[in-house]
N, C-alpha and C. Protein backbone atom coordinates (compact mmCIF):
# COMPACT_ATOMS: atom_id res chain seq x y z
N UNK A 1 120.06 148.75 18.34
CA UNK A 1 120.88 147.55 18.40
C UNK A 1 122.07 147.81 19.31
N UNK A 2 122.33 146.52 19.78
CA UNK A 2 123.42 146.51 20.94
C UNK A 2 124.76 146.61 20.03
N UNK A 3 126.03 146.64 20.67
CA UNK A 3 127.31 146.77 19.52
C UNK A 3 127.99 145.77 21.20
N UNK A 4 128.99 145.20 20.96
CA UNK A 4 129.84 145.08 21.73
C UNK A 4 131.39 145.50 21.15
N UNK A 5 131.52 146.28 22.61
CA UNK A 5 133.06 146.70 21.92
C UNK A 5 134.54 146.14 22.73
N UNK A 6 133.76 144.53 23.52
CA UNK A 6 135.09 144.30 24.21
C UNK A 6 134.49 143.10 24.66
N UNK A 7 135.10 141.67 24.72
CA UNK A 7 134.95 140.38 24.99
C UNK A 7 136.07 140.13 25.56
N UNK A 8 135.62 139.46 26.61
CA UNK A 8 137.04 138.88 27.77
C UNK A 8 136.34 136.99 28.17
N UNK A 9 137.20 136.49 27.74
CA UNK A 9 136.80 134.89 28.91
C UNK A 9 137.63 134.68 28.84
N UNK A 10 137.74 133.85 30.28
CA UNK A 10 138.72 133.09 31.00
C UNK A 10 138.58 131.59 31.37
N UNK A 11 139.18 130.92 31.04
CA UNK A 11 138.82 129.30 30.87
C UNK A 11 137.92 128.80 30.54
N UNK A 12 137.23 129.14 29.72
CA UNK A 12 135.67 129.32 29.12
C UNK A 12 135.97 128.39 27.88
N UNK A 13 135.68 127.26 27.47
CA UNK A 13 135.52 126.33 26.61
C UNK A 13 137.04 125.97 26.59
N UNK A 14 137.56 126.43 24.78
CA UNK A 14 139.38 125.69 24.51
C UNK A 14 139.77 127.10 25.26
N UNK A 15 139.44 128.46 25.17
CA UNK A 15 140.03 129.68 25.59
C UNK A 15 140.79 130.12 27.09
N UNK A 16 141.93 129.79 27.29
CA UNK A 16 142.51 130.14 29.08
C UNK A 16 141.99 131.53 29.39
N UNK A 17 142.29 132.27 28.09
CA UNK A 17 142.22 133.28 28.70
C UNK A 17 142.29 134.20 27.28
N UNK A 18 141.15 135.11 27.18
CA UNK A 18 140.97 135.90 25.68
C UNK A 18 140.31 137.19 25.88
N UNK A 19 140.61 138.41 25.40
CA UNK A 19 140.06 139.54 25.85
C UNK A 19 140.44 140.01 23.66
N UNK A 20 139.00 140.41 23.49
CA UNK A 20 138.91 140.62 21.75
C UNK A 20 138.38 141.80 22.04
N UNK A 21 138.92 142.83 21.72
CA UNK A 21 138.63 144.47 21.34
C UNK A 21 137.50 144.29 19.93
N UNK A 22 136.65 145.09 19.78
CA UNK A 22 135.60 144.83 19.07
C UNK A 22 135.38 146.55 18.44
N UNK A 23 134.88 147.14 17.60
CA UNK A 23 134.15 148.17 17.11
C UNK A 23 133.50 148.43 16.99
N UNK A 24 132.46 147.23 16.60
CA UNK A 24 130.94 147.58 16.74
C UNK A 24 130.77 146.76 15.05
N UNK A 25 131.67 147.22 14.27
CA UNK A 25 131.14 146.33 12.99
C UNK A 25 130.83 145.21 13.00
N UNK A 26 130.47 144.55 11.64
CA UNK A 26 130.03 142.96 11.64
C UNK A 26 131.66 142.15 12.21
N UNK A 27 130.98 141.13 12.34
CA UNK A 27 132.35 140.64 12.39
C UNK A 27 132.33 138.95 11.78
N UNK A 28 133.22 138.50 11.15
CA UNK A 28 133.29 137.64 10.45
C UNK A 28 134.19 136.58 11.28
N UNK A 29 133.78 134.86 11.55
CA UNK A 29 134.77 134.03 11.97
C UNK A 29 135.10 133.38 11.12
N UNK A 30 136.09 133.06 10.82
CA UNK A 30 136.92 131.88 10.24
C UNK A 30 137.82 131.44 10.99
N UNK A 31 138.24 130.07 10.25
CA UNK A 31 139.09 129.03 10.80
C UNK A 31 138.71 127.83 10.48
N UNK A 32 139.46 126.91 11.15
CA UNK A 32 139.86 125.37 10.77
C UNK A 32 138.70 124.74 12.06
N UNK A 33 138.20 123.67 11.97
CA UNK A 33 137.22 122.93 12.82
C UNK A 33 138.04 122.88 14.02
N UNK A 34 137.17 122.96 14.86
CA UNK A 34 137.66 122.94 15.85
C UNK A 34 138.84 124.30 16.68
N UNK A 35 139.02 125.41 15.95
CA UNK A 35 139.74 126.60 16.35
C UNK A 35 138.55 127.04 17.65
N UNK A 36 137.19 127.35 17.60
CA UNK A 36 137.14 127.82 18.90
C UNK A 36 135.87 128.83 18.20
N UNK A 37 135.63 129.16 16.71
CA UNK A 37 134.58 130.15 16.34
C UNK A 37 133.31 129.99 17.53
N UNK A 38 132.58 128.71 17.30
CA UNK A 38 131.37 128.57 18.03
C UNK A 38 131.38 128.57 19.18
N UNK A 39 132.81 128.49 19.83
CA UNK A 39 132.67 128.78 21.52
C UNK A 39 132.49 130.28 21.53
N UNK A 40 133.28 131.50 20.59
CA UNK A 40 132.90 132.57 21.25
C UNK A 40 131.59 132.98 20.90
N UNK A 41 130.66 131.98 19.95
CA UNK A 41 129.29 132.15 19.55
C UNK A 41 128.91 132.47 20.95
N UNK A 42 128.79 130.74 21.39
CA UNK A 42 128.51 130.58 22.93
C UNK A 42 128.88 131.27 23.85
N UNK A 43 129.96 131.79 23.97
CA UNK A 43 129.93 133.06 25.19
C UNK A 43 129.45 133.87 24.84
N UNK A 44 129.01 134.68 23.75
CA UNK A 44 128.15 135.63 23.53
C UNK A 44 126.69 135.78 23.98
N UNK A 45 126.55 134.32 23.93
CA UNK A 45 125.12 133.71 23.91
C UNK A 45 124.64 133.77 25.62
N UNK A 46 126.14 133.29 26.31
CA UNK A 46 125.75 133.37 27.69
C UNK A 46 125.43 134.82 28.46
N UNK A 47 125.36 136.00 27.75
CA UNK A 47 125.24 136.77 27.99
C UNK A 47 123.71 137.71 28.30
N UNK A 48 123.03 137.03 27.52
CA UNK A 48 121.45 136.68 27.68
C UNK A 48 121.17 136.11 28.58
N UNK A 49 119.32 136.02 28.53
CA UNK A 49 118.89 135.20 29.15
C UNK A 49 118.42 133.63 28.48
N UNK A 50 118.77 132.65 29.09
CA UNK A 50 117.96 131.47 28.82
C UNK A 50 119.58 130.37 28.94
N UNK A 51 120.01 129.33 28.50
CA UNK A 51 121.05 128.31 28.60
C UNK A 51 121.92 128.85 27.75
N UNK A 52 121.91 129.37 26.37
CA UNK A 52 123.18 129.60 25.92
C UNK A 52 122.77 128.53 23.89
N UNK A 53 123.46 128.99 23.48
CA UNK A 53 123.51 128.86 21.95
C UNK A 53 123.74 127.02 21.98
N UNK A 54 123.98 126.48 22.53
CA UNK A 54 124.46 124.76 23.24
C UNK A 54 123.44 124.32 24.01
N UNK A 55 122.72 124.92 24.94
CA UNK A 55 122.24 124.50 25.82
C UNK A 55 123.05 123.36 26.73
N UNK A 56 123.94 123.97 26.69
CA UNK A 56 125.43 122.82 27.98
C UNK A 56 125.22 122.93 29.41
N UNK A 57 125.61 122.06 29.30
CA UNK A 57 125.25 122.29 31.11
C UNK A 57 126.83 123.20 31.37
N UNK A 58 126.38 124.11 32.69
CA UNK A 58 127.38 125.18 33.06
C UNK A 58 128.83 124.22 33.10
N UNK A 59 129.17 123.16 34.27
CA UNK A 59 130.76 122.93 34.23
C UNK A 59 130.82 122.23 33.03
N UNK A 60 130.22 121.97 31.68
CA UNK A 60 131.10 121.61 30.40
C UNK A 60 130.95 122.79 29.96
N UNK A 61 131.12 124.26 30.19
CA UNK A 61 131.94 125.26 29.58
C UNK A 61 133.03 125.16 29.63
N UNK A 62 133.60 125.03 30.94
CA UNK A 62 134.64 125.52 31.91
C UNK A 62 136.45 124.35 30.81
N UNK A 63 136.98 124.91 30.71
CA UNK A 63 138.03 124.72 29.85
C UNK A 63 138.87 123.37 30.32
N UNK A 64 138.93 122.73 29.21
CA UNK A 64 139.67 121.10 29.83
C UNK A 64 141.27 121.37 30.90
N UNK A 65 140.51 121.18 32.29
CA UNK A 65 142.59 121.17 32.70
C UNK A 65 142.31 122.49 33.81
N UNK A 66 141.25 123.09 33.71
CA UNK A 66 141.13 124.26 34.65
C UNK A 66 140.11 123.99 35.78
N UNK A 67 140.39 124.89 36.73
CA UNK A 67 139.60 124.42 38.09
C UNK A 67 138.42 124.28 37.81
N UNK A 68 137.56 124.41 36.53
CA UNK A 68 136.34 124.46 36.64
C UNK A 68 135.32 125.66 36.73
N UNK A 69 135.89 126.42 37.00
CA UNK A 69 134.98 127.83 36.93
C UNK A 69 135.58 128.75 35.74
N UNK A 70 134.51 129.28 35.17
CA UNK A 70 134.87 129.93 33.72
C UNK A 70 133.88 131.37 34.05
N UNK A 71 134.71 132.54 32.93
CA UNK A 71 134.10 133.61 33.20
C UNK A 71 134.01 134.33 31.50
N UNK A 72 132.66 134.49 31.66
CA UNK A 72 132.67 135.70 30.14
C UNK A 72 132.02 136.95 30.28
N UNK A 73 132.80 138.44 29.87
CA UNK A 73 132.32 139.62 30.00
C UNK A 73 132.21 140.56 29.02
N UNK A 74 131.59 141.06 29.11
CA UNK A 74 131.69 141.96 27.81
C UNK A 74 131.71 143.47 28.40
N UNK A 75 132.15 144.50 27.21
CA UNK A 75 131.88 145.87 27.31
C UNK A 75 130.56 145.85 26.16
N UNK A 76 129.55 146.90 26.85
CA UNK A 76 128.97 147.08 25.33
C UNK A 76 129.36 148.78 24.89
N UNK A 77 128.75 149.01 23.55
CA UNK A 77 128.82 150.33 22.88
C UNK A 77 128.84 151.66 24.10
N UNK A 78 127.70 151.30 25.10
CA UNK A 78 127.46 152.49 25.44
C UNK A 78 128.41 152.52 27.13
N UNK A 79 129.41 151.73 26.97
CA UNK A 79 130.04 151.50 28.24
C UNK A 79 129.68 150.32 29.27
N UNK A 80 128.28 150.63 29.21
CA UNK A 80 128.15 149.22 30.34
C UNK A 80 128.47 147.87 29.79
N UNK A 81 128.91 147.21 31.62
CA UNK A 81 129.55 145.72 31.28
C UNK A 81 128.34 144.71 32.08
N UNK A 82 128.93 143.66 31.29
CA UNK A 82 127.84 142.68 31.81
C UNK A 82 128.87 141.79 31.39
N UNK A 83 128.57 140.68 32.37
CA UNK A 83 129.21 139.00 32.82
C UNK A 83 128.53 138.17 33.38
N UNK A 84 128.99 136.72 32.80
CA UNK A 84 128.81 135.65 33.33
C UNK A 84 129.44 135.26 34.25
N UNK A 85 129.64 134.27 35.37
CA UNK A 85 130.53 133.41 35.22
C UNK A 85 129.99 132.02 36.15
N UNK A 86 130.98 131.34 35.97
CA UNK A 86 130.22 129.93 36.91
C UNK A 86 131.17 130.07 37.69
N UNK A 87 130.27 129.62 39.53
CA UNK A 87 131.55 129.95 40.57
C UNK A 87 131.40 128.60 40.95
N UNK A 88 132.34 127.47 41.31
CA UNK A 88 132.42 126.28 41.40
C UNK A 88 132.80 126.53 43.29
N UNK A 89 133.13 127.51 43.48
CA UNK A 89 133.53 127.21 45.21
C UNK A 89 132.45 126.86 46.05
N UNK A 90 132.45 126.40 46.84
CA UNK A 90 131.44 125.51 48.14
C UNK A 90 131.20 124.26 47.33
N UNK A 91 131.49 123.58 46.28
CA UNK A 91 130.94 122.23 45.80
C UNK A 91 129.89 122.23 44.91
N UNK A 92 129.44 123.26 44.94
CA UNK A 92 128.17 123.54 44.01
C UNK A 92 128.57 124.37 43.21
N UNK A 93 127.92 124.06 41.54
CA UNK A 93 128.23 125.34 40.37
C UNK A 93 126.90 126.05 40.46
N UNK A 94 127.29 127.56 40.46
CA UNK A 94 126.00 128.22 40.39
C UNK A 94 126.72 129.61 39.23
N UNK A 95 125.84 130.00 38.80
CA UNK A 95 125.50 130.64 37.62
C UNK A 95 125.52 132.17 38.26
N UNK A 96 126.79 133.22 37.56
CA UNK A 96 126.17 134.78 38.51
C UNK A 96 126.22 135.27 37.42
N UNK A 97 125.35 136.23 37.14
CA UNK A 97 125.61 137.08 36.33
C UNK A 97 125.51 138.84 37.08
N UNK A 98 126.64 139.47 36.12
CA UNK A 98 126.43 140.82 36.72
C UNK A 98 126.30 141.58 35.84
N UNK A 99 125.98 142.72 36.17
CA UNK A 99 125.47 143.53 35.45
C UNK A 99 126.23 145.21 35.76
């Protein structure tokens, strides 16, 4: 099993900007409707392959009020990083992921 030990997005749903240090344990969300739990579902989700835990289209990630391009990365357990992000420059949103 994978562990992640570090989550970063940047204008990525309600979030401007969030970087969550992780350990590897379970981890539990709480909060009030609408705080933001199921968005970091969804960036987790974008981290895979296929649309994402929503199936949203890419610019309704991107955070109300921001240029439109949103980014989510992770560290995992064994060091390597992997990211999303949507790049909105030239007029077109396209989808990169790195690895």
């Amino acid at each position: 099993m994978t562990a992640l030990t570090r989550l970063s997005l940047t204008d990525f749903r309600n979030y401007a900007s969030l970087t969550l240090p992780l350990d590897g344990r379970h981890v539990c969300l709480y909060g009030a409707n609408g705080a933001g739990k199921t968005n970091l579902l969804e960036a987790v989700s974008q981290l895979g392959p296929g649309r994402g835990l929503r199936s949203s289209t890419l610019p309704d990630m991107a955070r109300s009020g921001s240029a439109g391009s949103w980014t989510v990365a992770a560290t995992l357990a064994d060091e390597h990083k992997v990211g999303v992000t949507l790049d909105t420059s030239g007029g077109s949103s396209k989808r990169v992921v790195g690895l």
